[in-house]
Protein backbone atom coordinates (compact mmCIF):
# COMPACT_ATOMS: atom_id res chain seq x y z
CA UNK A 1 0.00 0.00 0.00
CA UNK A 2 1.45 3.37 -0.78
CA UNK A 3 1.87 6.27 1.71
CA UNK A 4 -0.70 8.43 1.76
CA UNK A 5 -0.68 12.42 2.32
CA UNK A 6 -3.11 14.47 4.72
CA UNK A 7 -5.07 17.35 3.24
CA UNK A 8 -7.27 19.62 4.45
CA UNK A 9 -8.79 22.33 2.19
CA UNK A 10 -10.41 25.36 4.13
CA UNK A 11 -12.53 28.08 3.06
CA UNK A 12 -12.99 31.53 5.61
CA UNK A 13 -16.65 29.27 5.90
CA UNK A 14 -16.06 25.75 6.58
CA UNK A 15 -13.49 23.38 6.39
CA UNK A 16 -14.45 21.27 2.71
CA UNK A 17 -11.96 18.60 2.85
CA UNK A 18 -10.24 16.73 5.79
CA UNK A 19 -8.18 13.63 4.91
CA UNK A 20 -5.60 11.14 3.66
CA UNK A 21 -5.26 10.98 -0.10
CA UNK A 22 -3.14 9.66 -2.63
CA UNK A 23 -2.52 12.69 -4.44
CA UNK A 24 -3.28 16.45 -4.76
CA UNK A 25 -2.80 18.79 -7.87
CA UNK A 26 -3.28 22.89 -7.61
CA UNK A 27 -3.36 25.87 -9.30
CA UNK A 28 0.12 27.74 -8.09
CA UNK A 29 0.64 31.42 -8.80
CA UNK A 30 3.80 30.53 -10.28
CA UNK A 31 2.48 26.94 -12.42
CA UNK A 32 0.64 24.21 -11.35
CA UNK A 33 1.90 21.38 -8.89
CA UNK A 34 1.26 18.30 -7.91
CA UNK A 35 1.81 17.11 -4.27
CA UNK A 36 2.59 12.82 -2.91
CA UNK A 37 3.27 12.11 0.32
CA UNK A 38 6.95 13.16 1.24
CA UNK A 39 6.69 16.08 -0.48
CA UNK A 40 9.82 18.77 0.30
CA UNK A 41 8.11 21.12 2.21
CA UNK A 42 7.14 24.51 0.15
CA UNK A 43 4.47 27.61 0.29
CA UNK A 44 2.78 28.97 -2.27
CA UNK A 45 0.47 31.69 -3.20
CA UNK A 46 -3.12 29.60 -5.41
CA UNK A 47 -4.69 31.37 -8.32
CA UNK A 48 -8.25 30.66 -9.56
CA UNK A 49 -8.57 26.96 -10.82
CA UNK A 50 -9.17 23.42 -10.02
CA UNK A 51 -7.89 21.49 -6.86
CA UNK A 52 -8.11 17.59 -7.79
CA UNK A 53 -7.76 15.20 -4.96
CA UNK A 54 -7.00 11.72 -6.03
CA UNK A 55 -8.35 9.24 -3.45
CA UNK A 56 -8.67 5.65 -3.85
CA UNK A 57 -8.33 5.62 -7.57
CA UNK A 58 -11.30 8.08 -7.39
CA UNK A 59 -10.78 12.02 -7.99
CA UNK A 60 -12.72 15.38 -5.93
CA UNK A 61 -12.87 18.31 -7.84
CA UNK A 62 -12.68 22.05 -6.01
CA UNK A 63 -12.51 25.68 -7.56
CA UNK A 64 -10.45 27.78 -5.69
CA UNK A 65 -10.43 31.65 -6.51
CA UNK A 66 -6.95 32.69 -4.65
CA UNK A 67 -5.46 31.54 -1.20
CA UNK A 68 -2.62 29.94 -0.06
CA UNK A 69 -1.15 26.24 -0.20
CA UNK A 70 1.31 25.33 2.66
CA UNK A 71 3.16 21.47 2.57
CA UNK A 72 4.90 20.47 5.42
CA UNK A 73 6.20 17.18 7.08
CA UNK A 74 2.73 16.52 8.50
CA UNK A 75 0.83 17.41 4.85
CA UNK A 76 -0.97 19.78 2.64
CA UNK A 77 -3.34 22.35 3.65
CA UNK A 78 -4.56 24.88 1.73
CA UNK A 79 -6.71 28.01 2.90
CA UNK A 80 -8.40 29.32 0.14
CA UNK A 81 -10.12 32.88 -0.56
CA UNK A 82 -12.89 31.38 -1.56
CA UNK A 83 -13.89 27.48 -2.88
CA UNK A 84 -16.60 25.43 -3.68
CA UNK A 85 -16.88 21.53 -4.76
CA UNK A 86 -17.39 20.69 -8.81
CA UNK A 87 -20.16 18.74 -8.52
């Protein structure tokens, strides 16, 4: 079984997302990036687009309109200006 990452994704409202996931790919200010577990530890200003969280060969889709993304030993978070789920 490969290592997962924790995420959490949360908007000034509610928290949207809250887990372990396989992978995560967002919209960074400076180009897109994906993150796995392990990932060197980085922060990053988000730009409007599309957060995909790859879970259990399965895939969540959030838009984000600005915000920041912040990996560190323990994960990914990302506090976004504003998002919403792509349902």
């Amino acid at each position: 079984m490969a290592e997962k990452l924790h995420f959490s994704l949360v908007s000034p409202e509610r928290e949207l997302f809250s887990g372990d996931v396989d992978q995560v790919d967002a919209p960074g200010s400076e180009g897109d990036f994906g993150v796995l577990a392990g990932h060197a530890p980085f922060m990053t200003t988000l730009k409007e687009g599309r957060v995909h969280v790859h879970v259990d060969g399965g895939q969540r889709v959030y838009d984000v309109h600005g915000g920041f993304a912040d990996v560190t030993p323990q994960g990914l978070t990302i506090l976004a200006e504003k998002a919403e789920e792509v349902v």
